[in-house]
PDB file of N, CA and C in Angstrom:
ATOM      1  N   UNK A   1       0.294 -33.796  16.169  1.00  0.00           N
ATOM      2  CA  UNK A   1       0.660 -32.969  15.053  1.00  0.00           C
ATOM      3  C   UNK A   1      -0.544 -32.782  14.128  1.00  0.00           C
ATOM      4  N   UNK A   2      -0.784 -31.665  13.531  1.00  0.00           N
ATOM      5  CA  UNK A   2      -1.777 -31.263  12.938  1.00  0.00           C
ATOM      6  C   UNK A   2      -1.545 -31.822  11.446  1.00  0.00           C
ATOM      7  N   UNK A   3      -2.294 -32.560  10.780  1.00  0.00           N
ATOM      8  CA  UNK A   3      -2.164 -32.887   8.883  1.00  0.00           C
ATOM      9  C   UNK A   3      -1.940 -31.575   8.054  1.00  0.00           C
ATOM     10  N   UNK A   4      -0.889 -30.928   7.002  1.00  0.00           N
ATOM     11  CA  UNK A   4      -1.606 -30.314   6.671  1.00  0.00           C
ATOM     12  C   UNK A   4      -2.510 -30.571   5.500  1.00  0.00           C
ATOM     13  N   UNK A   5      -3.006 -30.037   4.713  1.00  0.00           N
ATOM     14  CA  UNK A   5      -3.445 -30.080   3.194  1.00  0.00           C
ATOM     15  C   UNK A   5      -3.297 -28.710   2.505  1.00  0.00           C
ATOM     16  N   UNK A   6      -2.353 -29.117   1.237  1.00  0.00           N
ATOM     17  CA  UNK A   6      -2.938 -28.375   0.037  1.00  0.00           C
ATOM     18  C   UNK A   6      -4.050 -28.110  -0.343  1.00  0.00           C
ATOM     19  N   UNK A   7      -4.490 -26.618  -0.619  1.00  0.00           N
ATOM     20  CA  UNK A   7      -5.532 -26.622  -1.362  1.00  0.00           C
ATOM     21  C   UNK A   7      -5.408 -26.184  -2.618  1.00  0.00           C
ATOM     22  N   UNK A   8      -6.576 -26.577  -3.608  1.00  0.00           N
ATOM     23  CA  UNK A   8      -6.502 -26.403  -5.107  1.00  0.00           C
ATOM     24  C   UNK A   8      -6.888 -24.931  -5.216  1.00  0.00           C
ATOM     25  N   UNK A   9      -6.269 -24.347  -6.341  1.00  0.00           N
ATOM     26  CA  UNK A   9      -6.889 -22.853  -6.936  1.00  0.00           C
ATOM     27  C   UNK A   9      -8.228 -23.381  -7.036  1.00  0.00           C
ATOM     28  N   UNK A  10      -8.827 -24.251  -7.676  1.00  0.00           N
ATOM     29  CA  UNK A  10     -10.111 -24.858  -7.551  1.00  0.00           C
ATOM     30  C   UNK A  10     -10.469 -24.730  -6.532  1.00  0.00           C
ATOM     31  N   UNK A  11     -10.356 -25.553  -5.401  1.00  0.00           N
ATOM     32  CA  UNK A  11     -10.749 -24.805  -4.196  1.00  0.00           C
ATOM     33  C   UNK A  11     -11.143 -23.440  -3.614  1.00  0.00           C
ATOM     34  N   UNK A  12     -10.209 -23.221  -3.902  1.00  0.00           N
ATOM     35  CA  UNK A  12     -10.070 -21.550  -3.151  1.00  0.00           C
ATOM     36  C   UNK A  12     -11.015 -20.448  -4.016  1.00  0.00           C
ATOM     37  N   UNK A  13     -10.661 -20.961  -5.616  1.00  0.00           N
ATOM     38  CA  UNK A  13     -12.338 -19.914  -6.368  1.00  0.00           C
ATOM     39  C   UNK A  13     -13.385 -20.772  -5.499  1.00  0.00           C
ATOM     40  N   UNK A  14     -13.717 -22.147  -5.578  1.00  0.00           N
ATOM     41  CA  UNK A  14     -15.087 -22.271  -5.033  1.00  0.00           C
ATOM     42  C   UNK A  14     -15.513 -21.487  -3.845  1.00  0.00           C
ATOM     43  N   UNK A  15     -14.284 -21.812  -3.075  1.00  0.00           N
ATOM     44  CA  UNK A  15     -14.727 -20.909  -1.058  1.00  0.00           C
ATOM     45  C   UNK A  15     -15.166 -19.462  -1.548  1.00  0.00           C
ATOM     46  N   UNK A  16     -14.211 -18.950  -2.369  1.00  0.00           N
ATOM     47  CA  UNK A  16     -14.062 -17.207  -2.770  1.00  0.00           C
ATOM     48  C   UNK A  16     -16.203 -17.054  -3.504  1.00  0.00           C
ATOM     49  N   UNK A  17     -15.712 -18.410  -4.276  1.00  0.00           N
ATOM     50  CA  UNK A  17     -17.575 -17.979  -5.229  1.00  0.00           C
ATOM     51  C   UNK A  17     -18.069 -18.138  -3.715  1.00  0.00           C
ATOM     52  N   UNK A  18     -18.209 -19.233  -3.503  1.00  0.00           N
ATOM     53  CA  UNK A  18     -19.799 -19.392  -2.161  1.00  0.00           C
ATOM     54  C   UNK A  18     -19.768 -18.138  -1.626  1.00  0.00           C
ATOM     55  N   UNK A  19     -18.977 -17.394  -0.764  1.00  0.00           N
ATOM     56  CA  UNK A  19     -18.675 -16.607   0.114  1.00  0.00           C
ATOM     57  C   UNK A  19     -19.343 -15.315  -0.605  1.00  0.00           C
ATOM     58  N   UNK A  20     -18.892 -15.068  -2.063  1.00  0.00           N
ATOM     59  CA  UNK A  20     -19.458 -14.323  -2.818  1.00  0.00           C
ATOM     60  C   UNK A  20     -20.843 -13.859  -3.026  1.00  0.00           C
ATOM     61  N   UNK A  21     -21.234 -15.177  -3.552  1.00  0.00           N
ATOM     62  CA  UNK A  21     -22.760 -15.884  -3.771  1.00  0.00           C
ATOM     63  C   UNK A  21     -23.751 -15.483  -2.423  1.00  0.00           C
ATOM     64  N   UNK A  22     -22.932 -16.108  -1.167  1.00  0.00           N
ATOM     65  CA  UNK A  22     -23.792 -15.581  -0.008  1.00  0.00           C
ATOM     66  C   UNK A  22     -23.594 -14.975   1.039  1.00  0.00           C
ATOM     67  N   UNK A  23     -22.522 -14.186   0.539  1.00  0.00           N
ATOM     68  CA  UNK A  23     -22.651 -12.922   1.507  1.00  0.00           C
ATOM     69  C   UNK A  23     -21.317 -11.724   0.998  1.00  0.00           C
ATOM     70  N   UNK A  24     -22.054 -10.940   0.087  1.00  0.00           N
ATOM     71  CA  UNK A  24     -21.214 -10.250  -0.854  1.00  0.00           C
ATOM     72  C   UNK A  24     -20.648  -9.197  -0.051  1.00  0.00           C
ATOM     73  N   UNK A  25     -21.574  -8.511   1.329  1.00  0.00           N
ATOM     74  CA  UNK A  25     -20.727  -7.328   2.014  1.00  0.00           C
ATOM     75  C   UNK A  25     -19.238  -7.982   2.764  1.00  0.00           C
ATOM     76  N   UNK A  26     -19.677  -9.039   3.280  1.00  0.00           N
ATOM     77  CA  UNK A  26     -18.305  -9.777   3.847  1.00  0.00           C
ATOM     78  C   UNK A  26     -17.185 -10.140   2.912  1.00  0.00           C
ATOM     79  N   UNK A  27     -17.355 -10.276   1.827  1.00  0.00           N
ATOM     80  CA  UNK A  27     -16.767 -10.562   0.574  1.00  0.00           C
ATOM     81  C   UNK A  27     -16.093  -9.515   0.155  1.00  0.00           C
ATOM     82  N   UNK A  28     -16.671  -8.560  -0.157  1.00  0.00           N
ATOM     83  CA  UNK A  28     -16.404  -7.191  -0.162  1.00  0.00           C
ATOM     84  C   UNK A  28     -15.302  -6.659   0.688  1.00  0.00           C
ATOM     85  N   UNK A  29     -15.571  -6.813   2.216  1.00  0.00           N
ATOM     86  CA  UNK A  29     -14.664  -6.250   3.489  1.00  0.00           C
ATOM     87  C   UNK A  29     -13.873  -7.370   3.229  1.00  0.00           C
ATOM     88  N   UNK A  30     -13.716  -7.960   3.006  1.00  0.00           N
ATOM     89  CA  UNK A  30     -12.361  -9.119   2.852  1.00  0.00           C
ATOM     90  C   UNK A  30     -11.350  -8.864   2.098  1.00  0.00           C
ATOM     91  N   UNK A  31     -12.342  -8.344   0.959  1.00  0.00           N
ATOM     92  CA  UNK A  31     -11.277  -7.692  -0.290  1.00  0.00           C
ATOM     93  C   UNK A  31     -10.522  -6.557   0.084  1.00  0.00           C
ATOM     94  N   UNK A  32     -11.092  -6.068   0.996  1.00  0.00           N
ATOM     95  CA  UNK A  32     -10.859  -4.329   1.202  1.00  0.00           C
ATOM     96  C   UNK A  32      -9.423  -4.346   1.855  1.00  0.00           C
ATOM     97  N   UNK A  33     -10.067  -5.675   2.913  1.00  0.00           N
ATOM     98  CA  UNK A  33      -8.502  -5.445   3.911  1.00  0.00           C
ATOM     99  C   UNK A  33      -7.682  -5.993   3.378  1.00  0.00           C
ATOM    100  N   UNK A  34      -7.662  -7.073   2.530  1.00  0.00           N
ATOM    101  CA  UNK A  34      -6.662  -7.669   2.114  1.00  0.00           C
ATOM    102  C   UNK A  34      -5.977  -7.052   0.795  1.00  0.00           C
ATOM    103  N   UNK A  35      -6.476  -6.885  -0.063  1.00  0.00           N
ATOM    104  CA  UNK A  35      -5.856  -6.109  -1.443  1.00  0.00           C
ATOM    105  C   UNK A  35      -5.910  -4.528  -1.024  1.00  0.00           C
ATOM    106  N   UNK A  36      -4.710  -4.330  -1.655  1.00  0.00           N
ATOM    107  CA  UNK A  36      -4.059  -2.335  -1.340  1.00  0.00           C
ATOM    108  C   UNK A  36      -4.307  -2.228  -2.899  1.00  0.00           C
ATOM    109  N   UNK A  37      -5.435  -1.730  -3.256  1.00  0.00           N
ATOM    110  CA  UNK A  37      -5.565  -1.087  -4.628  1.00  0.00           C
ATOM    111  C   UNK A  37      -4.842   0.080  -4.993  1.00  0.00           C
ATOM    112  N   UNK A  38      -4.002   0.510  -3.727  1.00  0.00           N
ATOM    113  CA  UNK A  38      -3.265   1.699  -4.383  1.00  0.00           C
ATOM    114  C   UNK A  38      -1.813   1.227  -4.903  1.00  0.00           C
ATOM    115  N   UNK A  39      -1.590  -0.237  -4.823  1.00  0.00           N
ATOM    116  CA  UNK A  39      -0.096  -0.724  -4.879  1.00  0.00           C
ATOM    117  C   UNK A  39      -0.535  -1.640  -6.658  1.00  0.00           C
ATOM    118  N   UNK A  40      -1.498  -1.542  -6.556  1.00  0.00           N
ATOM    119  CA  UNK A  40      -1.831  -1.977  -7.975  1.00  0.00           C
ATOM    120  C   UNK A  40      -2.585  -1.415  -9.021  1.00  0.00           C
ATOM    121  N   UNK A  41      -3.120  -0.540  -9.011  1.00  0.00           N
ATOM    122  CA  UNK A  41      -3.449   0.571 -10.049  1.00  0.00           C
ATOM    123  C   UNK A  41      -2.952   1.603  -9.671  1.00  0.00           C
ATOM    124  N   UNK A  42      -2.379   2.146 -10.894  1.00  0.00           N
ATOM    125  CA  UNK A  42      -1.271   3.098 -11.232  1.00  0.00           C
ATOM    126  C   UNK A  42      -2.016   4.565 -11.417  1.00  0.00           C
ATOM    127  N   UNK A  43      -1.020   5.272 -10.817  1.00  0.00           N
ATOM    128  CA  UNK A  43      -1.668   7.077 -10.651  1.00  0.00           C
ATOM    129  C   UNK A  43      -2.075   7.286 -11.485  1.00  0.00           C
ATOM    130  N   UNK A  44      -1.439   7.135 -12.888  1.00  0.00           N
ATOM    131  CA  UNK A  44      -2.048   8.031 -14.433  1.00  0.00           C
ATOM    132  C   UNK A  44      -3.520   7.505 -14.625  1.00  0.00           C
ATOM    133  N   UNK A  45      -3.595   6.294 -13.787  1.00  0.00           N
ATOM    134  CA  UNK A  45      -4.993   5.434 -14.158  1.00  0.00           C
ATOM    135  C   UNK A  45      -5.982   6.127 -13.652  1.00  0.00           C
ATOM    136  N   UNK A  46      -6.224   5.953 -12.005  1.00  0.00           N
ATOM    137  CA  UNK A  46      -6.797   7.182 -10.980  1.00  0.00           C
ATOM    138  C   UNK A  46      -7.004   8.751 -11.808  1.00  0.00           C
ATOM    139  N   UNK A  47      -6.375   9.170 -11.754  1.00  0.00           N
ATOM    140  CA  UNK A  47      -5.798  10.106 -12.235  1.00  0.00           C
ATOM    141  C   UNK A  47      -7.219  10.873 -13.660  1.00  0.00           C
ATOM    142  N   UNK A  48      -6.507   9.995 -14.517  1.00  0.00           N
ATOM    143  CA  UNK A  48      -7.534   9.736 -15.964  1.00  0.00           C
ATOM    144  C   UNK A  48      -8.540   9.271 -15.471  1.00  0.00           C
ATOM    145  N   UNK A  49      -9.602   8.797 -14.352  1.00  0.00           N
ATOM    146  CA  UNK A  49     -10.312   8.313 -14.575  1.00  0.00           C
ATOM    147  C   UNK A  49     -11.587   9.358 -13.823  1.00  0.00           C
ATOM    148  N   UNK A  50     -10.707   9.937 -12.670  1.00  0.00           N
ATOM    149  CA  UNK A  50     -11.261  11.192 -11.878  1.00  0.00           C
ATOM    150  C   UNK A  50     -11.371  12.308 -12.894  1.00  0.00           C
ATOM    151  N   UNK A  51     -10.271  12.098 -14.166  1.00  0.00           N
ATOM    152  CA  UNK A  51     -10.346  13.650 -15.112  1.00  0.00           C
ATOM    153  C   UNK A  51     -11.432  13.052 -15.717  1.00  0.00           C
ATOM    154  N   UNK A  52     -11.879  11.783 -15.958  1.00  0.00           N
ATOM    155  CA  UNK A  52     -12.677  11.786 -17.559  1.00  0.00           C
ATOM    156  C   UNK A  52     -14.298  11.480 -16.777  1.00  0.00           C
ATOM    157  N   UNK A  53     -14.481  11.113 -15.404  1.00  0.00           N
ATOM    158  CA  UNK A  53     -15.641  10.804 -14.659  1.00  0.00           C
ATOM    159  C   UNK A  53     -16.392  11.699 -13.765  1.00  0.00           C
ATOM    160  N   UNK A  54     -15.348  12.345 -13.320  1.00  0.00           N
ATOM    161  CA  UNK A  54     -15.811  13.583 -12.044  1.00  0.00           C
ATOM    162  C   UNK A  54     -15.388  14.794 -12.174  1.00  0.00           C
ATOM    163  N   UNK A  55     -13.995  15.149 -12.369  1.00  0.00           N
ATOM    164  CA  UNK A  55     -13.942  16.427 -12.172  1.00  0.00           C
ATOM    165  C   UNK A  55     -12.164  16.601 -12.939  1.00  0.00           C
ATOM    166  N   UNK A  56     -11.880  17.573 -13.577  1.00  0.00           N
ATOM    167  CA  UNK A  56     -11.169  17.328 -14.061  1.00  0.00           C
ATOM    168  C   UNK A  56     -10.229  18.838 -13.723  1.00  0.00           C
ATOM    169  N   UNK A  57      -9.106  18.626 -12.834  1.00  0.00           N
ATOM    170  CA  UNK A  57      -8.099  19.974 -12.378  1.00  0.00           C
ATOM    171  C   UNK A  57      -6.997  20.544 -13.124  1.00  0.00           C
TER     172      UNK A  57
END
């Protein structure tokens, strides 16, 4: 049978910093696949930010 262990939020920022620290494109693609930025910032946000940065329809 395998042990398991808890890990600490402590933990998990440290793995998240190192990983960060040394090797930010992998860090990056990690984020990408795992977080859906469209399920957490809100249209009016997008929205306002394309009207007030790029181009405004």
């Amino acid at each position: 049978m395998i042990p398991y262990k808890q890990l600490s939020l402590a933990e998990i920022f440290e793995d998240c910093q190192n990983k960060f620290d040394n090797d930010k494109y992998s860090f990056l693609s990690l984020l990408n696949e795992t977080i859906n930025l469209d399920e957490i910032v809100p249209v009016s946000l997008v929205t306002h930010f394309h009207c007030h940065y790029i181009e405004c329809r």
